[in-house]
Protein backbone atom coordinates (compact mmCIF):
# COMPACT_ATOMS: atom_id res chain seq x y z
CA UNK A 1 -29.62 -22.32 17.74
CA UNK A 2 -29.05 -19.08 18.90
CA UNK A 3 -30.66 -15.56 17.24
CA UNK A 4 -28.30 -14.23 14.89
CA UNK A 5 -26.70 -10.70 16.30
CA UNK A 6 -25.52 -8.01 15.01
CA UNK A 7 -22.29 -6.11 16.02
CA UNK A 8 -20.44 -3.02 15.44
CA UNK A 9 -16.89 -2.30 16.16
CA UNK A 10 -15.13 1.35 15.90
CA UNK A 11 -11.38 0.25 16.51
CA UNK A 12 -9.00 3.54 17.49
CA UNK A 13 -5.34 3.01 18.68
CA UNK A 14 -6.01 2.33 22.24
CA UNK A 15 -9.55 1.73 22.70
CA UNK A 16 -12.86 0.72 20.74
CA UNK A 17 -16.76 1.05 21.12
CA UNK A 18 -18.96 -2.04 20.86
CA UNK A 19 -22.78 -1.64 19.97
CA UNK A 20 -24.78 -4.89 19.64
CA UNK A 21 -28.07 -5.45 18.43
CA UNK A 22 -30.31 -8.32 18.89
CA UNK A 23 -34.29 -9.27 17.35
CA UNK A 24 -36.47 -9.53 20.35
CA UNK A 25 -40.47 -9.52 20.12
CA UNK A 26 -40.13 -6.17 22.04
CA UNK A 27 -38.26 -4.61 19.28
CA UNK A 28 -34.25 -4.16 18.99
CA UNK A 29 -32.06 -4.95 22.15
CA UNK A 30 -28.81 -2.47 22.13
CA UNK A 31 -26.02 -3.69 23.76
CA UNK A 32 -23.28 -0.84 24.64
CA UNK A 33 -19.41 -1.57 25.81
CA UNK A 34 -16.29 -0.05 25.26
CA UNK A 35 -12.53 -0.94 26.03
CA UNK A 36 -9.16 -1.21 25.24
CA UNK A 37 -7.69 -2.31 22.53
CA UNK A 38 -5.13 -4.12 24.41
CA UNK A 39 -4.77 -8.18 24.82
CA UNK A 40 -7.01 -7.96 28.18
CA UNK A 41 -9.51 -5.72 26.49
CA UNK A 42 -9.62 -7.84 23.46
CA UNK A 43 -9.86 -10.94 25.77
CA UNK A 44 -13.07 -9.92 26.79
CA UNK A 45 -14.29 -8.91 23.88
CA UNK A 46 -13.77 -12.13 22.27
CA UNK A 47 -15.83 -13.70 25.69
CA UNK A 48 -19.04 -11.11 25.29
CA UNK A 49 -19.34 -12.43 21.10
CA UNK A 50 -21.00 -15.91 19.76
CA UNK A 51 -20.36 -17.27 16.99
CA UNK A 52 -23.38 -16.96 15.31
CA UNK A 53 -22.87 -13.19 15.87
CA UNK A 54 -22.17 -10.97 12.59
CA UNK A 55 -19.66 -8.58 13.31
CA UNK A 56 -18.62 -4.88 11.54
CA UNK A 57 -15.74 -2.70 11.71
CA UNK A 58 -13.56 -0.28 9.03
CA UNK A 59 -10.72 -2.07 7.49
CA UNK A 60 -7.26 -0.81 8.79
CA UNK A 61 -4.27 -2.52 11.06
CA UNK A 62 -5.84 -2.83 14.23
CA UNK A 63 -8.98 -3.53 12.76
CA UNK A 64 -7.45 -6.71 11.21
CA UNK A 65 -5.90 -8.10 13.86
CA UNK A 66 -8.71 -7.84 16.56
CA UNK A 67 -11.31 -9.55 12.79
CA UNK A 68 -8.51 -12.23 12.34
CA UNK A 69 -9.22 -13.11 16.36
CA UNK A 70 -12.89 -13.12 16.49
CA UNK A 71 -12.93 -15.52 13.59
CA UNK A 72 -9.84 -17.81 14.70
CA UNK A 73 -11.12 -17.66 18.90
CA UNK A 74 -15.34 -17.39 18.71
CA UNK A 75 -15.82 -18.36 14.59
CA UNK A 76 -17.91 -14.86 14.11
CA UNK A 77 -18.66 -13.85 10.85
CA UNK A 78 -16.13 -10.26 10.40
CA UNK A 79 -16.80 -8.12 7.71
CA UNK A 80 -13.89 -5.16 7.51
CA UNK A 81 -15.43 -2.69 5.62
CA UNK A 82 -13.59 0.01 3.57
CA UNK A 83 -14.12 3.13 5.54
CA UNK A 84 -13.97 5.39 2.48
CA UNK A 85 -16.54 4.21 1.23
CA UNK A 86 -19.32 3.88 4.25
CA UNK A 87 -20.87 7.18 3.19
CA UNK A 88 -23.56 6.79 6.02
CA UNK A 89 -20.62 7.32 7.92
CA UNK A 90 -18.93 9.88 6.87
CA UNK A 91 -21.41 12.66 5.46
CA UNK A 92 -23.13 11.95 8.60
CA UNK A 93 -23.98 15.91 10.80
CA UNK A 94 -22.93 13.64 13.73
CA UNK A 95 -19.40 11.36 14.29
CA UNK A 96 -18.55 9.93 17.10
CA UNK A 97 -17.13 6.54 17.92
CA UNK A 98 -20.17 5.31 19.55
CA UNK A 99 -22.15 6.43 17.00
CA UNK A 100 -19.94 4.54 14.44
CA UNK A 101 -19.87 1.73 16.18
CA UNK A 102 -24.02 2.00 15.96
CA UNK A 103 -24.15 2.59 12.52
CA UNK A 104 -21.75 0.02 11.39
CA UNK A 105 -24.30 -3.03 13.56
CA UNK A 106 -27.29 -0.99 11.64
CA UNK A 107 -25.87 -1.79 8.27
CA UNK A 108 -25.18 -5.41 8.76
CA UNK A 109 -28.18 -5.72 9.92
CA UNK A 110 -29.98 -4.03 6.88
CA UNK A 111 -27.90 -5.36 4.19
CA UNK A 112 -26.38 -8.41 2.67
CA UNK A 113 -22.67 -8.89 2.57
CA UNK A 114 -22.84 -8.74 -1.32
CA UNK A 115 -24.22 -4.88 -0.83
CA UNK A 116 -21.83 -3.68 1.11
CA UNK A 117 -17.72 -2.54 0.54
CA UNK A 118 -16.14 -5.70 2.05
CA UNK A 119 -12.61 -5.46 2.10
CA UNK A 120 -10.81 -9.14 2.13
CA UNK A 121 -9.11 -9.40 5.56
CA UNK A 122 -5.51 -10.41 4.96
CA UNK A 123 -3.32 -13.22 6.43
CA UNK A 124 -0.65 -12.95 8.46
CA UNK A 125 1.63 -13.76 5.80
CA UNK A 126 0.43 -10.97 4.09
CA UNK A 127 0.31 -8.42 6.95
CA UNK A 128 4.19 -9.51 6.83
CA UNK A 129 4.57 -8.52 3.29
CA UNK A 130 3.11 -5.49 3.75
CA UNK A 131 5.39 -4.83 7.05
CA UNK A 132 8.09 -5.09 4.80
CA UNK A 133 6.95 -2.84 2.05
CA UNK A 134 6.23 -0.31 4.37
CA UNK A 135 9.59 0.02 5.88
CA UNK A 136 11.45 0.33 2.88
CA UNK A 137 9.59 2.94 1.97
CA UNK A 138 9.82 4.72 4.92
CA UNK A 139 13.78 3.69 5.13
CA UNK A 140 14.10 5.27 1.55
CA UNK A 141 12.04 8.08 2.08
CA UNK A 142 14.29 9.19 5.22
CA UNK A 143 17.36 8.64 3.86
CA UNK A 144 15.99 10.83 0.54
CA UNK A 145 15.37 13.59 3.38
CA UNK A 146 18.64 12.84 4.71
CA UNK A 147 19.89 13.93 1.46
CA UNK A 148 18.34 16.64 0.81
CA UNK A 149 19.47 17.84 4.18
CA UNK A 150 22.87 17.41 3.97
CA UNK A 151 22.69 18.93 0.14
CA UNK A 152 21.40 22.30 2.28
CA UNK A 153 25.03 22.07 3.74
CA UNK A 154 26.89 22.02 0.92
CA UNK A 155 24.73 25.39 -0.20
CA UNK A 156 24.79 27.06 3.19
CA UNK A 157 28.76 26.42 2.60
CA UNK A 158 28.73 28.46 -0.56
CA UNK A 159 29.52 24.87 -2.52
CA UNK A 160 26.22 25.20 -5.13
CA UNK A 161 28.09 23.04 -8.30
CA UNK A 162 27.34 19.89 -5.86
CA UNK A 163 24.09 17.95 -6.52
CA UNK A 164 21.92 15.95 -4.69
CA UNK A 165 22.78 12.93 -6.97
CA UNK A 166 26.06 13.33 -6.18
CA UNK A 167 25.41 12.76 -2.69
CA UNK A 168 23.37 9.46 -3.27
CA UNK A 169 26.79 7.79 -3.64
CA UNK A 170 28.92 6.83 -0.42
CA UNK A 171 31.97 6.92 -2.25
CA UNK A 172 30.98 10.20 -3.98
CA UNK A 173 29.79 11.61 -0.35
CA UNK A 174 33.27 10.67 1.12
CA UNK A 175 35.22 12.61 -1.74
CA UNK A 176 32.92 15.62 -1.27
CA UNK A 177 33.04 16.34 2.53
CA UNK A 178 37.16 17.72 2.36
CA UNK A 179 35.11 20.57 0.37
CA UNK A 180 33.74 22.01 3.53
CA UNK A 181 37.62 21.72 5.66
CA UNK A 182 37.69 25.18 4.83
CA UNK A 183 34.35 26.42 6.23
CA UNK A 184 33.13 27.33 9.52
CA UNK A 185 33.49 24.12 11.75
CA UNK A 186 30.13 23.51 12.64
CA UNK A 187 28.91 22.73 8.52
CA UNK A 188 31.81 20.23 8.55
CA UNK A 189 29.92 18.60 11.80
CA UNK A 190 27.13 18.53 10.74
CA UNK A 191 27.75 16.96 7.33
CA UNK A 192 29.65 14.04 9.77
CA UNK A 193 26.09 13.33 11.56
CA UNK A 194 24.17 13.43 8.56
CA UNK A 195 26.78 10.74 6.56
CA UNK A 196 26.48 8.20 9.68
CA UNK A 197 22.72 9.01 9.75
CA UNK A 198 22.72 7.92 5.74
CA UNK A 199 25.25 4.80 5.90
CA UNK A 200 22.83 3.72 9.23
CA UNK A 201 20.03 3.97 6.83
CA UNK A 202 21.43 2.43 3.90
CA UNK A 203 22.64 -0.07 6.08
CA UNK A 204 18.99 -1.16 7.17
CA UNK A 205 17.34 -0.75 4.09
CA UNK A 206 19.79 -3.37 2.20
CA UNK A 207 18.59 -5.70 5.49
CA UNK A 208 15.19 -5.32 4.55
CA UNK A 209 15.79 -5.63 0.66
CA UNK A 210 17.57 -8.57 1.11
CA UNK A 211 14.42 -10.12 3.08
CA UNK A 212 12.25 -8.65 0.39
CA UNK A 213 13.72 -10.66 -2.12
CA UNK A 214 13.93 -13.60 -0.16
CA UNK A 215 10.55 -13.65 0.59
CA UNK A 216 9.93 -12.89 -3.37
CA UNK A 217 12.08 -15.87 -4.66
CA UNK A 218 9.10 -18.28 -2.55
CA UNK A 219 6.37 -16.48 -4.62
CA UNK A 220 5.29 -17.97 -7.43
CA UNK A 221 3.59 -14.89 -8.78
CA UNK A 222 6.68 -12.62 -8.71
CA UNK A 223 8.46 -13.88 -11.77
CA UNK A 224 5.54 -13.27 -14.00
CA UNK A 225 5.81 -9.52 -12.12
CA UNK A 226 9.34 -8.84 -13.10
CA UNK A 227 8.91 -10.19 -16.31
CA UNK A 228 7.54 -6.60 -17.12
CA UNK A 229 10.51 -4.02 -18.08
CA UNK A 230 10.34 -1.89 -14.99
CA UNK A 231 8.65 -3.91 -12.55
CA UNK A 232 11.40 -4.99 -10.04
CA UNK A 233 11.27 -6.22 -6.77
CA UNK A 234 9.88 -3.36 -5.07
CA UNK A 235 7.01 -3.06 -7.26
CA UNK A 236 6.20 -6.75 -7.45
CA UNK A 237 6.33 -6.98 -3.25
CA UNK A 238 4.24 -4.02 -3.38
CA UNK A 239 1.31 -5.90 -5.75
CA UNK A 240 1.98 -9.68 -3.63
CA UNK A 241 1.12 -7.79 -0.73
CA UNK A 242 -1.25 -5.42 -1.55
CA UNK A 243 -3.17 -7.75 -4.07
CA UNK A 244 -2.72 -11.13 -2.80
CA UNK A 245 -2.66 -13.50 -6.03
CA UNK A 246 -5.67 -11.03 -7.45
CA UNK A 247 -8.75 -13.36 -6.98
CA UNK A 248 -10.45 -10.70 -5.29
CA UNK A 249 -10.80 -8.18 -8.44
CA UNK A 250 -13.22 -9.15 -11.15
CA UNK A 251 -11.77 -7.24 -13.55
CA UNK A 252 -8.40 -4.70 -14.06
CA UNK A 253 -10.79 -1.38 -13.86
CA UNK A 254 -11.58 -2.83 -10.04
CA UNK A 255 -7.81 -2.92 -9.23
CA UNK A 256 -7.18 0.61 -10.71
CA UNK A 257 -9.72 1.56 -8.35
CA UNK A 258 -8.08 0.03 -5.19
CA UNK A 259 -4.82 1.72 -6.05
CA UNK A 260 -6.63 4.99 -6.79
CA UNK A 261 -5.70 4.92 -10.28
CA UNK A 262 -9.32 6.56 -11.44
CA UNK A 263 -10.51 10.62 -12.15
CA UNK A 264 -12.48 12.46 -10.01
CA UNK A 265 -15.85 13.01 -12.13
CA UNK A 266 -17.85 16.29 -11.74
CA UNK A 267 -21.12 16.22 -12.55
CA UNK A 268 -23.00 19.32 -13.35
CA UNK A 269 -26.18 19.52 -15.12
CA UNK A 270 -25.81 17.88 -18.42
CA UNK A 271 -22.21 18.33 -18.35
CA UNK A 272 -19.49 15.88 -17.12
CA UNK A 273 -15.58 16.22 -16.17
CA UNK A 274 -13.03 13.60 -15.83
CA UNK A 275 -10.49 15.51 -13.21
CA UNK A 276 -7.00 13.94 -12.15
CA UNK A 277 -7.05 10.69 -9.99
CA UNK A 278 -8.95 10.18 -6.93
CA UNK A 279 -5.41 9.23 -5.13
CA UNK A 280 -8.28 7.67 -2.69
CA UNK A 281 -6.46 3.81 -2.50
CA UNK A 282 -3.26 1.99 -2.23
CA UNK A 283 -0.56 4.25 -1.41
CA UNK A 284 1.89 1.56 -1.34
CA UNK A 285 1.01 0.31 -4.61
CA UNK A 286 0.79 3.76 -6.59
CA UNK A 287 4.26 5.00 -5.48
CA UNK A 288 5.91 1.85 -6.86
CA UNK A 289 4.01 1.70 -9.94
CA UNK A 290 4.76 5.57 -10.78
CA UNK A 291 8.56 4.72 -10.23
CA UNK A 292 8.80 1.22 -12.30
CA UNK A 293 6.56 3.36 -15.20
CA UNK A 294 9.43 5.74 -15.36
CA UNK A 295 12.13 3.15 -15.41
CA UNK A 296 9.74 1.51 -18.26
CA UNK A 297 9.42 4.39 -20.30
CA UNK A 298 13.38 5.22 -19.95
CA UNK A 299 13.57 1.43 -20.81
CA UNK A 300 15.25 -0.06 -24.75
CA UNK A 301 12.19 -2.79 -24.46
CA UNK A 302 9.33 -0.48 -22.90
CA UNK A 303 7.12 -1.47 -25.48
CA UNK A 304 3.68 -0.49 -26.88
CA UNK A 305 3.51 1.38 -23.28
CA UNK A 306 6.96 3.29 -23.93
CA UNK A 307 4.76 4.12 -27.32
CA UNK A 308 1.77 5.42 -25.53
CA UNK A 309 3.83 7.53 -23.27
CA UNK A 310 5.70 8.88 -25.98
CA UNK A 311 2.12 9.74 -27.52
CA UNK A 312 0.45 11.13 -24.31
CA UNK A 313 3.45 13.33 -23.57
CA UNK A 314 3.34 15.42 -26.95
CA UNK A 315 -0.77 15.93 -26.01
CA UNK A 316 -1.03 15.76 -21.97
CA UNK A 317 2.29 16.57 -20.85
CA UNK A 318 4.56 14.09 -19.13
CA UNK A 319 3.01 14.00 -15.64
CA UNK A 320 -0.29 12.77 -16.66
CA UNK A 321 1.40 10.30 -19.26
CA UNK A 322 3.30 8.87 -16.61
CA UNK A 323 0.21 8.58 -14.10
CA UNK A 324 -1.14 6.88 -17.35
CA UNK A 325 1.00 4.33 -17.78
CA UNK A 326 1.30 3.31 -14.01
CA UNK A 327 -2.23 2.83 -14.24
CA UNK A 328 -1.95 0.67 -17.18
CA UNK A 329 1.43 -1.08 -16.04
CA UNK A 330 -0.48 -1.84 -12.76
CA UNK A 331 -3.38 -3.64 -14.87
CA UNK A 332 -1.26 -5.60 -16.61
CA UNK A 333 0.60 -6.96 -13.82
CA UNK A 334 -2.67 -7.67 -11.97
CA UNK A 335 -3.49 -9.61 -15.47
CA UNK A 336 -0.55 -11.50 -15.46
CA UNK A 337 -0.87 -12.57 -11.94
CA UNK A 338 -4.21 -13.99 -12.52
CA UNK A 339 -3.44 -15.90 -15.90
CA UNK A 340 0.12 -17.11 -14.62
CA UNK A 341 1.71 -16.03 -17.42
CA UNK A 342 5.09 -14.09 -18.47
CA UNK A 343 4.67 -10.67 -19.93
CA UNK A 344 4.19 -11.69 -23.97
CA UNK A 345 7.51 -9.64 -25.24
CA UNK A 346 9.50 -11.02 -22.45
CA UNK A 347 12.90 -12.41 -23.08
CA UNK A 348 14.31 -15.48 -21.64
CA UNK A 349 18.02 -14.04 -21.59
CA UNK A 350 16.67 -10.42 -20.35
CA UNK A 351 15.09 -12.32 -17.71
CA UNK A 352 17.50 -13.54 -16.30
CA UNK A 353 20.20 -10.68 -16.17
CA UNK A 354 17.33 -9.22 -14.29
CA UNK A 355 17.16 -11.86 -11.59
CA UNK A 356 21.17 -11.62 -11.50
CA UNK A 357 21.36 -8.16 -11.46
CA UNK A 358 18.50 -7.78 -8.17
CA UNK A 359 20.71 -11.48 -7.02
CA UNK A 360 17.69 -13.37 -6.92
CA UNK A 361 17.21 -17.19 -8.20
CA UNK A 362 15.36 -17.46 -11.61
CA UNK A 363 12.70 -19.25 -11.38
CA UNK A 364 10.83 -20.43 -15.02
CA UNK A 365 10.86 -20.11 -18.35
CA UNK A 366 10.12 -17.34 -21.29
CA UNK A 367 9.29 -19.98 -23.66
């Protein structure tokens, strides 16, 4: 059998730095390499490991896919490791990659996996969920900004009783753009651009919506997830990808964490401050859950969480209420997921005008 060794793996865009280290009877043997992250780079890579080797790197999309090829090509053991919290890292004097790459063989080779942040390296199937999450949020985000852009038109034109909800609508955009026919030519241009730019978008992100829900309606998990007033499919693509079915996470507090649901804490002397959320976590995740807790609260059947909004608002004010109840819708979701079951107030006949109304297939029953 061959000695167990111990490698480290800073991954950047392009390239990466290798340090391994090997037991001898003369002390530790370094080995040092660096090269591209490309598929001849990460050919030889995959020749210089064994498969009794032990093998670091930070969690993040490159990472991942160079982990998921050591284990499916040589049968290493990969640990991804969440990079925020490697402190030895990252309050290190001195950061460089090859100096990462050193540090991150030094701590597999000091500690178990059970002591260190191991993040779960996700499937290709997930990867794919998470694709598609991330491009409708970045297709919605633009076309907000495309928006907001062509709203700056309508003011430059003198035209201020026009809104930017008003301009969410096709329809509404198309009755609104004889306004500027009397304005200097070039506003009425570039109100043209900016409308194709928008129906483009729009255009792509009902492509990707569409796929989003088809790829829902073969998940078991999301019809406990939109059984939750709020939660649609958005939200619940946003958890199946993020979250997997939830067998990671011991508990609900551990999933707040991941999303970056938690305070800051200050210590000082005897003293100790909760401060607003860390924000250090799931981006994906947190934007959805802020936006389904607002279409909760504004719900008829929000709930004992509509109540504790209502409550928190009159002491907090209604930005930490909100951040309040995302954290709390996202725990529930996450405990749904795990106990297959349907949210407890759920209705059978609500239910399913939600799964019409999104044109998706329901899937189960409320009883």
């Amino acid at each position: 059998m061959e000695d167990v060794r111990y490698v480290g793996i800073d991954v950047g865009k392009s390239t990466m730095e290798v340090r391994i280290l090997q037991e001898t009877d003369e002390g530790i043997k370094t080995v040092k390499w660096n090269g591209r992250t490309d598929a001849a780079g990460r050919m030889r890579l995959m020749k210089m490991l064994r498969k009794n080797d032990t093998v670091a790197l930070e969690a993040g999309e490159p990472a991942f896919t160079i982990a998921r090829e050591m284990i499916e090509t040589v049968g290493a053991r990969v640990l991804a490791l969440n990079p925020g919290r490697l402190a030895i890292i990252y309050r290190s004097t001195r950061k460089t990659d090859s100096e990462d790459a050193l540090k991150l063989a030094r701590l597999v080779m000091r500690f178990t996996e059970e002591e260190l942040p191991v993040v779960k390296i996700p499937s290709g199937e997930e990867l794919a969920d998470r694709a598609i999450v991330s491009e409708q949020g970045f297709l919605k985000s633009t076309r907000t900004r495309l928006i907001c852009r062509l709203h700056s038109v309508y003011l430059r034109a003198g035209i201020t009783d026009l809104t930017k909800k008003d301009l969410k609508s096709s329809v509404h955009r198309n009755e609104s753009i004889h306004l500027l026919s009397s304005k200097p030519p070039h506003l009425l241009q570039e109100a043209r651009r900016l409308e194709m730019l928008i129906l483009d978008i729009e255009s792509e992100l009902e492509t990707v919506e569409e796929e989003m829900k088809a790829r829902l309606e073969k998940n078991e998990n999301a019809l406990y997830l939109m059984s939750v007033p709020g939660t649609g499919p958005a939200t619940a693509m946003a958890i199946v990808a993020h979250l997997g079915d939830g067998s990671r996470f011991e508990n609900a507090s551990q999933v707040s964490n991941y999303v970056g649901f938690v305070p800051r804490i200050d210590f000082s002397g005897q003293s100790q401050r909760f401060g607003h959320i860390t924000k250090h976590g799931c981006v994906a995740i947190r934007r959805v859950a802020v936006q389904a807790a607002w279409a909760l609260v504004r719900s008829k059947s929000g709930g004992m969480l509509k109540k504790k909004y209502e409550e928190l608002r009159e002491r907090r004010g209604k930005r930490i209420a909100i951040v309040a109840i995302a954290k709390r819708l996202v725990e529930l979701l996450w405990t749904l997921m795990r106990k297959k079951e349907l949210y407890k107030f759920a209705n059978e006949e609500e239910l399913k005008f939600k799964f019409r109304f999104y044109k998706m297939s329901f899937k189960g029953s409320a009883a």
